[in-house]
PDB file of N, CA and C in Angstrom:
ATOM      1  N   UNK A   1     109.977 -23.259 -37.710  1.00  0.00           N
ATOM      2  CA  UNK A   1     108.955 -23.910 -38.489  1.00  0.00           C
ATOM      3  C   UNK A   1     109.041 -25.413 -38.242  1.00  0.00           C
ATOM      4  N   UNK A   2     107.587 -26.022 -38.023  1.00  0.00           N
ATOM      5  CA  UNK A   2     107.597 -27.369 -38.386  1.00  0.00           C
ATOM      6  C   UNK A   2     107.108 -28.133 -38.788  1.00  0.00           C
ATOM      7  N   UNK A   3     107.632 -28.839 -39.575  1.00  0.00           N
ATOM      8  CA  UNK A   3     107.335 -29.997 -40.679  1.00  0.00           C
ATOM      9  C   UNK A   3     106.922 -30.829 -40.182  1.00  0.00           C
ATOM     10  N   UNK A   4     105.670 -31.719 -40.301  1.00  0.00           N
ATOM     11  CA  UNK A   4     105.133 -32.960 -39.681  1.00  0.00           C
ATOM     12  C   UNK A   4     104.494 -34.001 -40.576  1.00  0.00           C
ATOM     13  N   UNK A   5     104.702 -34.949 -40.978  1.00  0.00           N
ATOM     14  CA  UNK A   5     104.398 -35.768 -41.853  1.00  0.00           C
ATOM     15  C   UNK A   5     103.666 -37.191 -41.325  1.00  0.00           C
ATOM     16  N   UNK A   6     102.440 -37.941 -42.085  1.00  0.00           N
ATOM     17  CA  UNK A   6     101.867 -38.629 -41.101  1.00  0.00           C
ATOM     18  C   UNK A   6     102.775 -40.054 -40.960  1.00  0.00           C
ATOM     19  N   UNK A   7     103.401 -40.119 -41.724  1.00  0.00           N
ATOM     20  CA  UNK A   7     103.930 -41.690 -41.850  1.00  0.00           C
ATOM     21  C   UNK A   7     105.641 -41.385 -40.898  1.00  0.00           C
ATOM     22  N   UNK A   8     105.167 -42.164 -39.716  1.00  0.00           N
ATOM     23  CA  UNK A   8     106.017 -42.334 -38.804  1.00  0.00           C
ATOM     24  C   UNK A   8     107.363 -41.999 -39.337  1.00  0.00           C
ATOM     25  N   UNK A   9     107.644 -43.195 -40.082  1.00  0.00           N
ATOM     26  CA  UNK A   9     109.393 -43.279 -40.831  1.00  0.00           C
ATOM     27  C   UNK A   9     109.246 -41.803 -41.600  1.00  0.00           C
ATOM     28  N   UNK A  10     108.917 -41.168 -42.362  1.00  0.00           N
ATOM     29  CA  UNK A  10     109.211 -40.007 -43.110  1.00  0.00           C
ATOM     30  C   UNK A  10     109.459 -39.276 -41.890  1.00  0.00           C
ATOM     31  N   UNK A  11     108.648 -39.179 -40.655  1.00  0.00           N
ATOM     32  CA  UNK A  11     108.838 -37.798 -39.812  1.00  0.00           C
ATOM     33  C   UNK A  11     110.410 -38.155 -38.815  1.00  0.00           C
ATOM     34  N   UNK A  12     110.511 -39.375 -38.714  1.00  0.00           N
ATOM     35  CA  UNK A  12     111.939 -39.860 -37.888  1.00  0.00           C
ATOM     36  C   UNK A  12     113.040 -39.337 -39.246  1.00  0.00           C
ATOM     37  N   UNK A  13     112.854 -40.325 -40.475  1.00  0.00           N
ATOM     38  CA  UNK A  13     113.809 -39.190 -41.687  1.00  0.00           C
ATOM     39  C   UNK A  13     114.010 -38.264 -41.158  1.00  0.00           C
ATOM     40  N   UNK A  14     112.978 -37.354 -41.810  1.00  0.00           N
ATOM     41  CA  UNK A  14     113.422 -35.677 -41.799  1.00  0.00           C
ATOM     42  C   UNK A  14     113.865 -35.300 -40.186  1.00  0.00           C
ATOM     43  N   UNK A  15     113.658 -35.440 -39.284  1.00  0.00           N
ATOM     44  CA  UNK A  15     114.110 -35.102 -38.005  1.00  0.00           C
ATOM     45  C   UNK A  15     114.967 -35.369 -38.249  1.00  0.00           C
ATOM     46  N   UNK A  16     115.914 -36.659 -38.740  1.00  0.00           N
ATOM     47  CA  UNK A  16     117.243 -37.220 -38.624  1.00  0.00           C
ATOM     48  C   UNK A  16     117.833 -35.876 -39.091  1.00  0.00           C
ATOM     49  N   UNK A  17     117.344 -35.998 -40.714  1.00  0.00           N
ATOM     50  CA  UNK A  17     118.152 -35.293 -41.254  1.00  0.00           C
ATOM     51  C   UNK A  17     118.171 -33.994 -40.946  1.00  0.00           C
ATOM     52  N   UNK A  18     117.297 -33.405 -40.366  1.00  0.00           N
ATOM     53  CA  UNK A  18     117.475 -32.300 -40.104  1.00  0.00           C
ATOM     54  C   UNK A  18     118.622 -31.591 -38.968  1.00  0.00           C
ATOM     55  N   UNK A  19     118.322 -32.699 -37.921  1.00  0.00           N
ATOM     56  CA  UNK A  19     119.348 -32.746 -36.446  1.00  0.00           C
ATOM     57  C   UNK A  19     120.241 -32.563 -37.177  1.00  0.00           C
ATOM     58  N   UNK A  20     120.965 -33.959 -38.011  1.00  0.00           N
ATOM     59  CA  UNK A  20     122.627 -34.038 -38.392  1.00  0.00           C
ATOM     60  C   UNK A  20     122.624 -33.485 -39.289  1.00  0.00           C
ATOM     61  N   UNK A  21     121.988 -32.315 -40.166  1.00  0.00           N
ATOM     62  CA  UNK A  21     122.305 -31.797 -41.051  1.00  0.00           C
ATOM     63  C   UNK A  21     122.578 -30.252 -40.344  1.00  0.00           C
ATOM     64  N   UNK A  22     122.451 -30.296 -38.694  1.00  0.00           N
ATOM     65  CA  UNK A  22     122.300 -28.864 -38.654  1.00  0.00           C
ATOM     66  C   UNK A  22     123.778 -28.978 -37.285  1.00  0.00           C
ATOM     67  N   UNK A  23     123.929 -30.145 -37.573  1.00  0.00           N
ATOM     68  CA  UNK A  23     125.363 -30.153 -36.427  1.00  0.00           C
ATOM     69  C   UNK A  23     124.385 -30.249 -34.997  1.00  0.00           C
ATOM     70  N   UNK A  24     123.598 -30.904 -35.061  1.00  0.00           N
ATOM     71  CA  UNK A  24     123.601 -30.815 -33.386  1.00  0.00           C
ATOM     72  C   UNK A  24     123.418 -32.489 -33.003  1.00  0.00           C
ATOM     73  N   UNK A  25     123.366 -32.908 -31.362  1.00  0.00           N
ATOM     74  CA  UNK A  25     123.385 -34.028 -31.289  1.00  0.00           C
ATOM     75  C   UNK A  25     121.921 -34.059 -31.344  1.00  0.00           C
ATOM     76  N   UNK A  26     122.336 -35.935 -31.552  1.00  0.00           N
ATOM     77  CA  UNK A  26     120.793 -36.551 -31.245  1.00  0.00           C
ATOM     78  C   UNK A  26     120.193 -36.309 -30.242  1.00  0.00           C
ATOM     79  N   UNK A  27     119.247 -35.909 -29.577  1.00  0.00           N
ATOM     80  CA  UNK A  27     118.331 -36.263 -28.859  1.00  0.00           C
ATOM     81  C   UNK A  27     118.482 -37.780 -28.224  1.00  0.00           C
ATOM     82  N   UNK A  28     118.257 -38.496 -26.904  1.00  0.00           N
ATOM     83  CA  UNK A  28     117.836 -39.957 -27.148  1.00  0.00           C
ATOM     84  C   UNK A  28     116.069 -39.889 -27.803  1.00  0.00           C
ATOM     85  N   UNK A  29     115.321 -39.129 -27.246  1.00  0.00           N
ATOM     86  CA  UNK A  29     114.209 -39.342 -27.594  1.00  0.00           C
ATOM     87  C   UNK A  29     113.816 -39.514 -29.306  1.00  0.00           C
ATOM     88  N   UNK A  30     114.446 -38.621 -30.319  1.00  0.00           N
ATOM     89  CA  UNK A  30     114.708 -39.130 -31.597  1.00  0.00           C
ATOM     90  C   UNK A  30     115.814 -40.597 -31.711  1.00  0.00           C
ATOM     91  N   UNK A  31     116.852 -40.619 -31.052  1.00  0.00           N
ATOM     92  CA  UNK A  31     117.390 -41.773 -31.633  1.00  0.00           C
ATOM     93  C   UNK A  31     116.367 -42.898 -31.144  1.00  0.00           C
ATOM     94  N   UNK A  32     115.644 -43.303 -29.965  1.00  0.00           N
ATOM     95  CA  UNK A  32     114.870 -44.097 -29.408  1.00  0.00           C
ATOM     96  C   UNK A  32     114.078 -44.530 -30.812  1.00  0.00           C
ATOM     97  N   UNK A  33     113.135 -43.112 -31.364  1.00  0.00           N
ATOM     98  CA  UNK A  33     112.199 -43.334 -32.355  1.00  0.00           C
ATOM     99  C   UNK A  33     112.410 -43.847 -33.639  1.00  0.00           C
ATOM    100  N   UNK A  34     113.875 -43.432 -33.862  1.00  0.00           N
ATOM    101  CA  UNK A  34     114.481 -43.740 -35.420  1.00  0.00           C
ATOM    102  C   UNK A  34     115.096 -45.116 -35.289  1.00  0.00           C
ATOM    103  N   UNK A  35     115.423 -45.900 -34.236  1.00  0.00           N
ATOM    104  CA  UNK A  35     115.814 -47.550 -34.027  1.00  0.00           C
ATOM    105  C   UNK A  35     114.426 -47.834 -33.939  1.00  0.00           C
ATOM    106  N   UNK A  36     113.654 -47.173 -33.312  1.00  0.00           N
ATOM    107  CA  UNK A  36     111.992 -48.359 -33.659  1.00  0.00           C
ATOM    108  C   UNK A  36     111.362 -48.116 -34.770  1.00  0.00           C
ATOM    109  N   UNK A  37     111.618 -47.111 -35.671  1.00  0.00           N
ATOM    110  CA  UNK A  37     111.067 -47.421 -36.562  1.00  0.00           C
ATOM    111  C   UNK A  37     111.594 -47.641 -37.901  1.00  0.00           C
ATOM    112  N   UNK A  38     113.361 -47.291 -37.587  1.00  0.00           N
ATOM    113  CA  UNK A  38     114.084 -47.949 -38.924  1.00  0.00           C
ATOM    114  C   UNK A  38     115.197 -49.071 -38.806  1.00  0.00           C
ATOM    115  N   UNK A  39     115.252 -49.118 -37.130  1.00  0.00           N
ATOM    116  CA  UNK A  39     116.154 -50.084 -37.313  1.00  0.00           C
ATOM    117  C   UNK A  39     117.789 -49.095 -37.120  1.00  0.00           C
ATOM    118  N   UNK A  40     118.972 -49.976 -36.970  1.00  0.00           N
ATOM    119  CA  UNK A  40     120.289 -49.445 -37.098  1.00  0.00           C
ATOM    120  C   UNK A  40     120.146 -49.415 -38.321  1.00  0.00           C
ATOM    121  N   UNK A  41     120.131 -50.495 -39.452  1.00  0.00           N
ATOM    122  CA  UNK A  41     120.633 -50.557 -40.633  1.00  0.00           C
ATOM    123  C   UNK A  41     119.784 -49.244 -41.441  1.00  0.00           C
ATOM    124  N   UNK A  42     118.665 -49.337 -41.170  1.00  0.00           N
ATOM    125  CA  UNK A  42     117.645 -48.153 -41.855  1.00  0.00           C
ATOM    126  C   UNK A  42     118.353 -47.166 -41.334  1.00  0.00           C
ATOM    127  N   UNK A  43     118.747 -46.853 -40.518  1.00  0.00           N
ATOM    128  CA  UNK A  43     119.170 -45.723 -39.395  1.00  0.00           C
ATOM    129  C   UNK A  43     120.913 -45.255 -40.721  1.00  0.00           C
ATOM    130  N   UNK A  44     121.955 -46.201 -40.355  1.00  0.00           N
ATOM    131  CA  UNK A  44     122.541 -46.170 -41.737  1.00  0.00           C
ATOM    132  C   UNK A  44     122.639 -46.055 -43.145  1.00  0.00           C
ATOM    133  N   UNK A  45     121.775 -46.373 -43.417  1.00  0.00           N
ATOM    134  CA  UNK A  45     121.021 -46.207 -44.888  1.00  0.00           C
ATOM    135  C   UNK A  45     120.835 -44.174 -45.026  1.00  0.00           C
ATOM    136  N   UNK A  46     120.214 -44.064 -44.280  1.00  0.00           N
ATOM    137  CA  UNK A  46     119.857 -42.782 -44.251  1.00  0.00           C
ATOM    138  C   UNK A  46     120.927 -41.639 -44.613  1.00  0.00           C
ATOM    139  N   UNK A  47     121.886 -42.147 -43.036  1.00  0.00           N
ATOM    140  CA  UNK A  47     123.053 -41.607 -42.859  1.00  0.00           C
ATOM    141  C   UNK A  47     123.923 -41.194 -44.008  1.00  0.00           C
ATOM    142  N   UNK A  48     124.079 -42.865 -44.833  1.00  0.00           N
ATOM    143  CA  UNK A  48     124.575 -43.222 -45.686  1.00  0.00           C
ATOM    144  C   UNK A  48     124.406 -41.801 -46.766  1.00  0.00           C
ATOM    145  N   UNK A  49     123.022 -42.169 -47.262  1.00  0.00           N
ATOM    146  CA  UNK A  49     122.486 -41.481 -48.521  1.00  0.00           C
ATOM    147  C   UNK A  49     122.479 -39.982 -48.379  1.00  0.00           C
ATOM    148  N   UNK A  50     122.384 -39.372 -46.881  1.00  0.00           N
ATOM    149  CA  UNK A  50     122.564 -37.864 -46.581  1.00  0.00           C
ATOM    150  C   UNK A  50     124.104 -37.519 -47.165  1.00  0.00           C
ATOM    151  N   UNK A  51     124.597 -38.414 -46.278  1.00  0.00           N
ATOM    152  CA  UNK A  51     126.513 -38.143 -47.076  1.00  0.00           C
ATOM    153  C   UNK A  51     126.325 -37.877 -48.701  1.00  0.00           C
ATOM    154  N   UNK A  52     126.001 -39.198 -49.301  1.00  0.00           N
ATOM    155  CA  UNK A  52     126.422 -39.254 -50.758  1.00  0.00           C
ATOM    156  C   UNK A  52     125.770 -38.105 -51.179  1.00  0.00           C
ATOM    157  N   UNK A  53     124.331 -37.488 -50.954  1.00  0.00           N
ATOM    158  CA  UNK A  53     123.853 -36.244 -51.669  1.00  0.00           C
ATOM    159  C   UNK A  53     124.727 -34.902 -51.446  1.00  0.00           C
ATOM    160  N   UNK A  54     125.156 -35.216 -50.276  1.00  0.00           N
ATOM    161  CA  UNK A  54     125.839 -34.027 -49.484  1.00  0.00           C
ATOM    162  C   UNK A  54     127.226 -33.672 -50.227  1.00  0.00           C
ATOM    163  N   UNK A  55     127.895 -34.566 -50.696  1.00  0.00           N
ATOM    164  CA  UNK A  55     129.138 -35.103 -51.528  1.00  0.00           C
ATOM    165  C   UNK A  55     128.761 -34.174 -52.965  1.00  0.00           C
ATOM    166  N   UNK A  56     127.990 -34.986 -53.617  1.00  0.00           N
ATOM    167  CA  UNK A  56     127.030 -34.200 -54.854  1.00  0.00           C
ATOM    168  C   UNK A  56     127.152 -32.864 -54.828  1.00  0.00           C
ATOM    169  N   UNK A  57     126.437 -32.501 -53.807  1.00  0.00           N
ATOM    170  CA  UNK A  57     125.742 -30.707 -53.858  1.00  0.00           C
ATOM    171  C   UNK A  57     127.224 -30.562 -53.927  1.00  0.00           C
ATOM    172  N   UNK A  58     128.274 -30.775 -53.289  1.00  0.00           N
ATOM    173  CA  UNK A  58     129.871 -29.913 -52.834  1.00  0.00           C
ATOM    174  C   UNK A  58     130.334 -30.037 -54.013  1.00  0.00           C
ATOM    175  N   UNK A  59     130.550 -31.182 -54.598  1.00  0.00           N
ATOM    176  CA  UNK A  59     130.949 -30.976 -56.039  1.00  0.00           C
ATOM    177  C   UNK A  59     130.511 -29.931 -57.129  1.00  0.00           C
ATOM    178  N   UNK A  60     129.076 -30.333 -57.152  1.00  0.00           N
ATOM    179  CA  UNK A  60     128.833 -29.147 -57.974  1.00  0.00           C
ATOM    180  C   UNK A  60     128.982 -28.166 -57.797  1.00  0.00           C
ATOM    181  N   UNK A  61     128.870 -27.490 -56.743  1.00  0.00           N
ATOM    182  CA  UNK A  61     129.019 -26.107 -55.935  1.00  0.00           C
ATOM    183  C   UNK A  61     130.331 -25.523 -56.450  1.00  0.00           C
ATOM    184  N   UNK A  62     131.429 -26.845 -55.790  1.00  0.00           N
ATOM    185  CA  UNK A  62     132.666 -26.275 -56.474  1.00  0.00           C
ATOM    186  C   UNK A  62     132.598 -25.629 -57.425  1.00  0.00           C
ATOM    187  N   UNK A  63     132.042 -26.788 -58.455  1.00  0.00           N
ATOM    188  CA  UNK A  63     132.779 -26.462 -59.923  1.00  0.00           C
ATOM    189  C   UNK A  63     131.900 -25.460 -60.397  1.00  0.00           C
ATOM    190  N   UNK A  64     130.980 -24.949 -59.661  1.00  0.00           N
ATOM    191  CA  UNK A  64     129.828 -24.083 -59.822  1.00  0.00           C
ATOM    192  C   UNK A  64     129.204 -24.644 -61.318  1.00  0.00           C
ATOM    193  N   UNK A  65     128.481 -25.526 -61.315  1.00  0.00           N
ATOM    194  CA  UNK A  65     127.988 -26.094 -62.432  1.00  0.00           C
ATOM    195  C   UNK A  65     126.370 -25.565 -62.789  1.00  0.00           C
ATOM    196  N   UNK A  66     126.193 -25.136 -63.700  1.00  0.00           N
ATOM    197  CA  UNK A  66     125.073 -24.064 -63.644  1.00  0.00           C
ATOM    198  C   UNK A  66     124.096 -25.401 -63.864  1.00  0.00           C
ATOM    199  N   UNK A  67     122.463 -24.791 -63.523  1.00  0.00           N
ATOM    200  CA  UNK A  67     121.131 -25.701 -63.786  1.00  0.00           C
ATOM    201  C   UNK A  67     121.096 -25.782 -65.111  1.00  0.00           C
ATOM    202  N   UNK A  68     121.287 -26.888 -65.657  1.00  0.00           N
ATOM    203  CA  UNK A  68     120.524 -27.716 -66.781  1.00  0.00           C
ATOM    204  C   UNK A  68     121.571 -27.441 -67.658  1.00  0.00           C
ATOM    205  N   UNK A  69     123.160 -27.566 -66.986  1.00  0.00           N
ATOM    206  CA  UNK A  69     123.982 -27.950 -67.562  1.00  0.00           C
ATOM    207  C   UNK A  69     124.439 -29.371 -68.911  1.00  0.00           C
ATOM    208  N   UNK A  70     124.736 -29.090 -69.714  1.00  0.00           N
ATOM    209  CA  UNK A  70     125.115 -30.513 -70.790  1.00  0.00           C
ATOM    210  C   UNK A  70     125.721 -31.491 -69.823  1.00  0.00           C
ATOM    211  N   UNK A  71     124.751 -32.717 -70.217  1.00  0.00           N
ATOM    212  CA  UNK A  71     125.219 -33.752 -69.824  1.00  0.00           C
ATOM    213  C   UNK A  71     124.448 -34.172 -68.091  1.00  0.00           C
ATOM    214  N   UNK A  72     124.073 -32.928 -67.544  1.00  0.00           N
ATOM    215  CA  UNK A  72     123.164 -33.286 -66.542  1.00  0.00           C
ATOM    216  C   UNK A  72     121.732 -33.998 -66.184  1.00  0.00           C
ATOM    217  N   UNK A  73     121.494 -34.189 -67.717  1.00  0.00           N
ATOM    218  CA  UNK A  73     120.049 -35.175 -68.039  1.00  0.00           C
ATOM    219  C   UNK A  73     120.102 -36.341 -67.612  1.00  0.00           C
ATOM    220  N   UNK A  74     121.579 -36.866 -67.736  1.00  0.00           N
ATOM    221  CA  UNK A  74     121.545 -38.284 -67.865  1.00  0.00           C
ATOM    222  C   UNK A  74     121.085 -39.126 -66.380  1.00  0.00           C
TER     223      UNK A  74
END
């Protein structure tokens, strides 16, 4: 399946994330697209924020924390 979105940066995102979320390498032809249109630092940012969610989900998972657990509002 594929996802195509019109705004350049959203479709370099989700490609990112999708590549490194699925273990495979970059492409140059995606890394080419994701430095022109986010930059290294945007390019990091991304990276960045995939980790920290990724961190999240494992935690909870662990502790198997059910949906709409106390204290999950906040």
């Amino acid at each position: 399946m594929h996802t195509s979105f019109s705004d350049e940066r959203e479709q370099v995102v989700y490609e990112m994330a999708t590549c490194l979320a699925n273990s495979r390498w970059v492409l140059q032809g995606l890394y080419d697209r994701a430095v022109k249109a986010l930059g290294h630092v945007g390019i990091t940012d991304v990276i960045t924020l995939m980790g920290y969610y990724t961190n999240v989900s494992m935690t909870l998972a662990f502790y198997d924390v059910p949906t709409g657990a106390p204290g999950m509002a906040r």
